[in-house]
PDB file of N, CA and C in Angstrom:
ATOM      1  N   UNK A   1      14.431   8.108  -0.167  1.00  0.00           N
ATOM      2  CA  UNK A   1      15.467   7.627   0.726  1.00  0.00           C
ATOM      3  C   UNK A   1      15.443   6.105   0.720  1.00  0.00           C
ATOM      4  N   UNK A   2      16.515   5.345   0.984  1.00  0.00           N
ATOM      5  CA  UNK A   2      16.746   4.146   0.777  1.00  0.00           C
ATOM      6  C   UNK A   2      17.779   3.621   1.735  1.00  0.00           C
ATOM      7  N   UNK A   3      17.112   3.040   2.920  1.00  0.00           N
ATOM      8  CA  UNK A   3      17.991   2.009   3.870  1.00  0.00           C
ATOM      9  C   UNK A   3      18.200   0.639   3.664  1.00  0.00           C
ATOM     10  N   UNK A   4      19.288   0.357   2.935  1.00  0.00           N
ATOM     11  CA  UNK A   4      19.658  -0.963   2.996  1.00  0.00           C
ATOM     12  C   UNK A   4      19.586  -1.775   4.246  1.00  0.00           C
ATOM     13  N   UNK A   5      19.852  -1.303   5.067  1.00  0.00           N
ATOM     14  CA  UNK A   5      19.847  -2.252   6.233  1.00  0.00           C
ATOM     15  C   UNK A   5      18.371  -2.855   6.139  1.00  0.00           C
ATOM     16  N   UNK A   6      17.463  -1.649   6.903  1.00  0.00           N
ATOM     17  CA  UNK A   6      16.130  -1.598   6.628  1.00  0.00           C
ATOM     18  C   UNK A   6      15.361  -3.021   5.676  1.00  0.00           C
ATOM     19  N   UNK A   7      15.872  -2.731   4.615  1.00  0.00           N
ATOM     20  CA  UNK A   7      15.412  -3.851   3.574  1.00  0.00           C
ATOM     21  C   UNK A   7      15.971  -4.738   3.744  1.00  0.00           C
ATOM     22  N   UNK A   8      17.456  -5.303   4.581  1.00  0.00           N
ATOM     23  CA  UNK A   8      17.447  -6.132   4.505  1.00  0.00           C
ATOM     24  C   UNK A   8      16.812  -6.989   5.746  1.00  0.00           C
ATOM     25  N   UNK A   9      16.324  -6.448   6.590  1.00  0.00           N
ATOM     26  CA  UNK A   9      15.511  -6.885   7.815  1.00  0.00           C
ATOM     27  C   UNK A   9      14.085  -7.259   6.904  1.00  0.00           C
ATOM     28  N   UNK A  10      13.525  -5.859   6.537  1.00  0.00           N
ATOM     29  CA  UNK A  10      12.405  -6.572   5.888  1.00  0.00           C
ATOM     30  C   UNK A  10      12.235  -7.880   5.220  1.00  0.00           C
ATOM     31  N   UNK A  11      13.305  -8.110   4.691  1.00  0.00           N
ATOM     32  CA  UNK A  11      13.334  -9.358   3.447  1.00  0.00           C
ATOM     33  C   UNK A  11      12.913 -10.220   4.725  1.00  0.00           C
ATOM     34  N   UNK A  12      13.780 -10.719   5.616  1.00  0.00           N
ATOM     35  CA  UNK A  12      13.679 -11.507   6.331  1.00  0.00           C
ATOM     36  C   UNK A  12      12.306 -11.712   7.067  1.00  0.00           C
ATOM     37  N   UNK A  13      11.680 -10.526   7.260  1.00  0.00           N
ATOM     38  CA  UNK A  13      10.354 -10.431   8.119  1.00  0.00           C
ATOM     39  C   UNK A  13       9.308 -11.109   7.163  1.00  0.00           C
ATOM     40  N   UNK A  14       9.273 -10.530   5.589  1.00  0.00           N
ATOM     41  CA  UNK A  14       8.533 -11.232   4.493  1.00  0.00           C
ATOM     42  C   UNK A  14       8.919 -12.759   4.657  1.00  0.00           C
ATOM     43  N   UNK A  15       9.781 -13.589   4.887  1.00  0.00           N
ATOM     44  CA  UNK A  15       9.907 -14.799   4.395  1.00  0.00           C
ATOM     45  C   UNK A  15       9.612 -15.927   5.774  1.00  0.00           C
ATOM     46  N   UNK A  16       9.432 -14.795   6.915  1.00  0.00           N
ATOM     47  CA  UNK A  16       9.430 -15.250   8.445  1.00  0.00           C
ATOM     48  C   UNK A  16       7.363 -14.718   8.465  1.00  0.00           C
ATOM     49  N   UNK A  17       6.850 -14.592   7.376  1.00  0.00           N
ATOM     50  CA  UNK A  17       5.500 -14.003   7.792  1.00  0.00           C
ATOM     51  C   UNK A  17       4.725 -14.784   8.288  1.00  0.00           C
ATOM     52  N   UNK A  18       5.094 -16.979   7.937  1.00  0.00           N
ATOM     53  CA  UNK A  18       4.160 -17.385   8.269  1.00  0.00           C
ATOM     54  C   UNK A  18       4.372 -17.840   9.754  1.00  0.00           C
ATOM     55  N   UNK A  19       4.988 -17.362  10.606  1.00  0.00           N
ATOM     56  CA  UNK A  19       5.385 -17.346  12.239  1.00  0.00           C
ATOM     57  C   UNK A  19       5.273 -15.495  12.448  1.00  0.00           C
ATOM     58  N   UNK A  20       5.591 -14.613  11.769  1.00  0.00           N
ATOM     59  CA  UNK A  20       5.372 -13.289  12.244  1.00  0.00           C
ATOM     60  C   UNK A  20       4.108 -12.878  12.302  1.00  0.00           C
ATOM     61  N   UNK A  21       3.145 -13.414  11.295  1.00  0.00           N
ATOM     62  CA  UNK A  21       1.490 -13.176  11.632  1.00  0.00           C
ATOM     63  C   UNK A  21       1.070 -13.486  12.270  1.00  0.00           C
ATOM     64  N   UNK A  22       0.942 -14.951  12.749  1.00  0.00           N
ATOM     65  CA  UNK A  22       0.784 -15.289  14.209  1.00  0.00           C
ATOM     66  C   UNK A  22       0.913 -15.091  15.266  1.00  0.00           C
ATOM     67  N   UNK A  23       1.791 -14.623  15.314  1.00  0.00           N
ATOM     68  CA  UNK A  23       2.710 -14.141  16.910  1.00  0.00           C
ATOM     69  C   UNK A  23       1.660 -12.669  16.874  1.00  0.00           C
ATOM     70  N   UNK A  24       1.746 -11.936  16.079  1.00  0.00           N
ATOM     71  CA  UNK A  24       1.372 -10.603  16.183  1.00  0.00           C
ATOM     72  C   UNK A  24      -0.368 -10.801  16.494  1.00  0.00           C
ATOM     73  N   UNK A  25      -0.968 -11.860  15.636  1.00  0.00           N
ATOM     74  CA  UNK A  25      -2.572 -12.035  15.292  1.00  0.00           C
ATOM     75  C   UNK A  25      -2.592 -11.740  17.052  1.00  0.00           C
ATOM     76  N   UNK A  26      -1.809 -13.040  17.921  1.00  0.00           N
ATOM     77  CA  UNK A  26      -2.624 -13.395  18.873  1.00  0.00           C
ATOM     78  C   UNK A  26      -2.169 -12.262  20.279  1.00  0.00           C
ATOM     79  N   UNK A  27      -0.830 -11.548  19.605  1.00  0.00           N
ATOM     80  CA  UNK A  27      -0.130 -10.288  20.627  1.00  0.00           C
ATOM     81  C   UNK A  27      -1.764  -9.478  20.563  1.00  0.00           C
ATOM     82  N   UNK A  28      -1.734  -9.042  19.387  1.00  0.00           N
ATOM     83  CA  UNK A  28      -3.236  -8.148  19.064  1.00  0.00           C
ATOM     84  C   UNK A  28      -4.235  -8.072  20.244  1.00  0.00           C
ATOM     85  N   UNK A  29      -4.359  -9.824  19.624  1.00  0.00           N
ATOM     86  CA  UNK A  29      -5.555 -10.777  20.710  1.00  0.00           C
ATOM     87  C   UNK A  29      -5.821 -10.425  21.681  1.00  0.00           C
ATOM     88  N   UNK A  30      -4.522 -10.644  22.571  1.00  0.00           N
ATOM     89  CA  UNK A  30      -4.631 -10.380  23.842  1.00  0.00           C
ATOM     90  C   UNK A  30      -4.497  -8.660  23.990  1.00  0.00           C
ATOM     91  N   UNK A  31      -4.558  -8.307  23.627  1.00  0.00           N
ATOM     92  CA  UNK A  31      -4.645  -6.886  24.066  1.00  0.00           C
ATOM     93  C   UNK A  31      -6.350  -6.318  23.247  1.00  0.00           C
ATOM     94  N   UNK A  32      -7.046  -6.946  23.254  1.00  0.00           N
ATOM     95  CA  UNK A  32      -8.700  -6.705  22.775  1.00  0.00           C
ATOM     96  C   UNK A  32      -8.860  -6.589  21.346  1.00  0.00           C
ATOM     97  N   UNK A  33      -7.884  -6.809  20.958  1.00  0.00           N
ATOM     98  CA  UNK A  33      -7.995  -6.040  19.454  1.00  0.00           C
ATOM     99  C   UNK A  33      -8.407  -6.777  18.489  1.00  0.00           C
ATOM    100  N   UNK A  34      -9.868  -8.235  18.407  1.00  0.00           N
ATOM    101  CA  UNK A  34     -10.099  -8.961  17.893  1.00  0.00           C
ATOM    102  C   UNK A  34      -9.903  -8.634  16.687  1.00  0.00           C
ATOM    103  N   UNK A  35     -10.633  -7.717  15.502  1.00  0.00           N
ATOM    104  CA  UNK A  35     -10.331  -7.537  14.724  1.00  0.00           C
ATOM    105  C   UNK A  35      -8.995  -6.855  13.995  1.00  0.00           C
ATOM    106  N   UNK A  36      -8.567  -6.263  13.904  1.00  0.00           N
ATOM    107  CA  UNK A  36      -6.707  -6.281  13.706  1.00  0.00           C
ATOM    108  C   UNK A  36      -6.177  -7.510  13.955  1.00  0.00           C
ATOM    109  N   UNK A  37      -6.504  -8.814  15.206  1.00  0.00           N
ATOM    110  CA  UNK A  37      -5.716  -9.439  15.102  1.00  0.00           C
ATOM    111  C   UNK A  37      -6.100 -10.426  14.321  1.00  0.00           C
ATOM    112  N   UNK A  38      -7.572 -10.521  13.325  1.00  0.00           N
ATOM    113  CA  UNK A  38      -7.849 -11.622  12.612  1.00  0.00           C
ATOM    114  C   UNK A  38      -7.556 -10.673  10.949  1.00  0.00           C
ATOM    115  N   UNK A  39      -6.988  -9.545  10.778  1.00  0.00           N
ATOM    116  CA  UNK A  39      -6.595  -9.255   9.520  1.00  0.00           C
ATOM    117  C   UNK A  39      -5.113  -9.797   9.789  1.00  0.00           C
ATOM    118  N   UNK A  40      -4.410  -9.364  11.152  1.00  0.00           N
ATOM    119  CA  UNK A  40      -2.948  -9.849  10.774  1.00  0.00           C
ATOM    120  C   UNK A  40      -2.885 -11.975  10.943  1.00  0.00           C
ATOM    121  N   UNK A  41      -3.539 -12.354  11.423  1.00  0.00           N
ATOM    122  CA  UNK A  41      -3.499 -13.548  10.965  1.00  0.00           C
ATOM    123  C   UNK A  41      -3.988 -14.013   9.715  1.00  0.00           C
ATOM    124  N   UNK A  42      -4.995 -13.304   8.851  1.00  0.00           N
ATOM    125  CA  UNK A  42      -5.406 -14.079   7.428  1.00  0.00           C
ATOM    126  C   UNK A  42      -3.856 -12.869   6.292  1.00  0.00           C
ATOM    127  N   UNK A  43      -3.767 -12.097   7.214  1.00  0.00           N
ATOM    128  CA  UNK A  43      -2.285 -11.209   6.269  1.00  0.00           C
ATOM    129  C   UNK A  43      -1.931 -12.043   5.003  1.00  0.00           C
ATOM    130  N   UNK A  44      -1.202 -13.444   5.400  1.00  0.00           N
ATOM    131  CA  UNK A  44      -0.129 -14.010   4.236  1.00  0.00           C
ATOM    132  C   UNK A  44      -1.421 -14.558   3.533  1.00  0.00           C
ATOM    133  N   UNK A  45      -2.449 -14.934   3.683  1.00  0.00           N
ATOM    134  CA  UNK A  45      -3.404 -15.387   2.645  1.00  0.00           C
ATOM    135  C   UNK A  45      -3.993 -13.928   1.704  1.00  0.00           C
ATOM    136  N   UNK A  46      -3.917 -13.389   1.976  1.00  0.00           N
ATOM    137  CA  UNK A  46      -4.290 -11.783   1.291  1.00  0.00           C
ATOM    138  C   UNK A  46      -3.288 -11.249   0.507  1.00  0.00           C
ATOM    139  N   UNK A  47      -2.162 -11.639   0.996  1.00  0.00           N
ATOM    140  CA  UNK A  47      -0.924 -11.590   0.222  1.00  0.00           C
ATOM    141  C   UNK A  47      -1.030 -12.041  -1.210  1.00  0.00           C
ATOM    142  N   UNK A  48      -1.247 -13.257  -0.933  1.00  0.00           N
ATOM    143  CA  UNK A  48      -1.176 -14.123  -2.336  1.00  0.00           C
ATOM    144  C   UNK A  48      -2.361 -13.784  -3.460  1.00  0.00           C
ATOM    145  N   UNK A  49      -3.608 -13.208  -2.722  1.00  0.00           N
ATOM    146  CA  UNK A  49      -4.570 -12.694  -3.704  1.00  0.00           C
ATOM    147  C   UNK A  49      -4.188 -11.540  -4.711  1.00  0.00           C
ATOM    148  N   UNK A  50      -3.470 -10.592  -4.015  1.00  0.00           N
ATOM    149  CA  UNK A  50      -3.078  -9.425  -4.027  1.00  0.00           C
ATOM    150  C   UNK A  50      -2.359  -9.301  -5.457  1.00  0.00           C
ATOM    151  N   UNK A  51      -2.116  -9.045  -6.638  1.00  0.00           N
ATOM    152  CA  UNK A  51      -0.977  -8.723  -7.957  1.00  0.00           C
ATOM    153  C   UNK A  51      -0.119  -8.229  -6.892  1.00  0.00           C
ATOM    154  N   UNK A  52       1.247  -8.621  -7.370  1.00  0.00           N
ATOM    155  CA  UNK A  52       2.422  -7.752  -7.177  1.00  0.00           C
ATOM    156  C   UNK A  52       2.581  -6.975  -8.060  1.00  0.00           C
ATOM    157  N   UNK A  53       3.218  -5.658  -7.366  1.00  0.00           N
ATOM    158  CA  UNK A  53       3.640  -4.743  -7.977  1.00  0.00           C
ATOM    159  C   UNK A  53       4.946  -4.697  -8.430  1.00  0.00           C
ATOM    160  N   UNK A  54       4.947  -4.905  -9.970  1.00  0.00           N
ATOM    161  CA  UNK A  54       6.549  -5.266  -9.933  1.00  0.00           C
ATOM    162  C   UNK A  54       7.042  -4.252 -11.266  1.00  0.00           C
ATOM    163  N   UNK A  55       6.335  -2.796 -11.467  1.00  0.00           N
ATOM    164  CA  UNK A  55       6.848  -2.244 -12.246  1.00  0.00           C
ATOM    165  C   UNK A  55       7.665  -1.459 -11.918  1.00  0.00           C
ATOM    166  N   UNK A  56       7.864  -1.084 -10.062  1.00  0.00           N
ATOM    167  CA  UNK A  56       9.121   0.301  -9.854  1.00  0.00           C
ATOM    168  C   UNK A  56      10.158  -0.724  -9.255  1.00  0.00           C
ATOM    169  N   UNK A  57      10.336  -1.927  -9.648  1.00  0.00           N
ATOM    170  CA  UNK A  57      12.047  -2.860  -9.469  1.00  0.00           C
ATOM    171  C   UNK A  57      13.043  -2.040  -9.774  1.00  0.00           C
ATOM    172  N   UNK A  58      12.887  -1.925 -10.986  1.00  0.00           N
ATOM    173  CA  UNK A  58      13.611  -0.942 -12.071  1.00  0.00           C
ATOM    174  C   UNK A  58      14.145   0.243 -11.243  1.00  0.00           C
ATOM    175  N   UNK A  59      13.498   1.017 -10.686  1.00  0.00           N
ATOM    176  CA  UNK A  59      13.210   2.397 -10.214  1.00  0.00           C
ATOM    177  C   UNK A  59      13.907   2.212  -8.791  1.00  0.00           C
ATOM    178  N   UNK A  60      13.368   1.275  -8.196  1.00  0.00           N
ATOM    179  CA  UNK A  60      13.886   0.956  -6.741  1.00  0.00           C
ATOM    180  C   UNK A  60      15.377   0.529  -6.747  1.00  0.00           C
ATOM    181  N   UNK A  61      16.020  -0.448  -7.685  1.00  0.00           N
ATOM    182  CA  UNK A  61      16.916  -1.094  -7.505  1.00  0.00           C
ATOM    183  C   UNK A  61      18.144  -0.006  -7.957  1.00  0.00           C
ATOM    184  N   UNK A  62      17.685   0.699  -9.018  1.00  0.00           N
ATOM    185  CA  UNK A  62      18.875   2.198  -9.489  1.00  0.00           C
ATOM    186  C   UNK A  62      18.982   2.999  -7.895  1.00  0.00           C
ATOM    187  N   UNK A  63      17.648   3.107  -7.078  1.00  0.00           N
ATOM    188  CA  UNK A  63      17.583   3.982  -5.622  1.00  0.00           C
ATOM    189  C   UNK A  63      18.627   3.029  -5.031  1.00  0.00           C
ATOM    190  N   UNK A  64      18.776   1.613  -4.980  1.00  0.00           N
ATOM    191  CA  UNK A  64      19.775   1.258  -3.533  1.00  0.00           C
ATOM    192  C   UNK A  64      21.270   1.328  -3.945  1.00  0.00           C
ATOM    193  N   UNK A  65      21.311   0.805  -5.623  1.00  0.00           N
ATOM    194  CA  UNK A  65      22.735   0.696  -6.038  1.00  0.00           C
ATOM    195  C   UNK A  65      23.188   2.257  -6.121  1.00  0.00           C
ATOM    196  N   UNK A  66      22.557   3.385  -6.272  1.00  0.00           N
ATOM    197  CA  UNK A  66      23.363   4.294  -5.900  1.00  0.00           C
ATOM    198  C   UNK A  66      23.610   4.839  -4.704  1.00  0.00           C
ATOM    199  N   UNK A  67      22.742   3.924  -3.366  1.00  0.00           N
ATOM    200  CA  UNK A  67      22.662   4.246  -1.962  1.00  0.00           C
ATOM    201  C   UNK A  67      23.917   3.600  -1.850  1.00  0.00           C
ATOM    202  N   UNK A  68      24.669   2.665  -2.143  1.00  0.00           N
ATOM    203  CA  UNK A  68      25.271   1.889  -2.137  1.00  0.00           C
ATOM    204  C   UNK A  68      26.602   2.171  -2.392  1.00  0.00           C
ATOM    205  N   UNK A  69      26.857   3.555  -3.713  1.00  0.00           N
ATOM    206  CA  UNK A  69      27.896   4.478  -4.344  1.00  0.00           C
ATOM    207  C   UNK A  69      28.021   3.774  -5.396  1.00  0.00           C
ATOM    208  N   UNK A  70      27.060   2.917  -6.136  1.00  0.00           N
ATOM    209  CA  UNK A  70      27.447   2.331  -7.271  1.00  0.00           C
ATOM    210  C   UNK A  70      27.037   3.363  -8.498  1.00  0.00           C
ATOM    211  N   UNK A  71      27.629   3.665  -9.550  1.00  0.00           N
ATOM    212  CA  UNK A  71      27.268   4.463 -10.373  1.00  0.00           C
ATOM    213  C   UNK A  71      27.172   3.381 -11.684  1.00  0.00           C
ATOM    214  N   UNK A  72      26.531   4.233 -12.767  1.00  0.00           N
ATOM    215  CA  UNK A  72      25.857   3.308 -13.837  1.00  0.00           C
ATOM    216  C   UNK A  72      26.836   3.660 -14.943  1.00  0.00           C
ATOM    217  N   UNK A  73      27.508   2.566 -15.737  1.00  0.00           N
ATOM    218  CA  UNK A  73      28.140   2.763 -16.897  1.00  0.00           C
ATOM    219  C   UNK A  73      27.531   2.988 -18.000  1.00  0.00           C
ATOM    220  N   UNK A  74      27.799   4.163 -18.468  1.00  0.00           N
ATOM    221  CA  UNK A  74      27.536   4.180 -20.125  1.00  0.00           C
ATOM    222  C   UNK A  74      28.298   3.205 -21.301  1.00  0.00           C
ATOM    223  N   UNK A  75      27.825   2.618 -21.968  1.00  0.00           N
ATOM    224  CA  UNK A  75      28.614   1.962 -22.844  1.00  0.00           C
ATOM    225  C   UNK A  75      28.527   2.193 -23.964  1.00  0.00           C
ATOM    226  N   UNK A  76      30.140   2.226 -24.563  1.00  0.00           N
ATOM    227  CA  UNK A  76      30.936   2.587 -25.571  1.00  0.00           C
ATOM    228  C   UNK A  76      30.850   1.748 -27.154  1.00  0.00           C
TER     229      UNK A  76
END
């Protein structure tokens, strides 16, 4: 299943991570949760260690353009 909307919120949450980890590290915080809230504050540094996974693009992007009603041309 494939929600465009969905993804397109996400995009925004990914590019808002280095104010969304924070906010959340210290929400955590205050509610006792020292550890959870020092993984979601080092989050975007773990990020960058991390390989991306960038072999199901392919796979994902055929899932939204036909969420979308786009169909794929064969060519002649």
């Amino acid at each position: 299943m494939v929600f465009p909307v969905l993804a397109f919120w996400g995009a925004i949450v990914v590019r808002l991570k280095w104010i969304v980890c924070p906010v959340a590290a210290y929400l955590l915080w205050r509610k006792g949760l020292k550890g959870t809230a020092a993984l979601a504050l080092g989050w975007p540094l773990v990020i960058l260690v991390i390989p991306h996974a960038s072999t199901q693009i392919g796979v994902i992007q055929r899932m939204f353009m036909q969420c979308l009603g786009y169909e794929r041309v064969q060519k002649t």
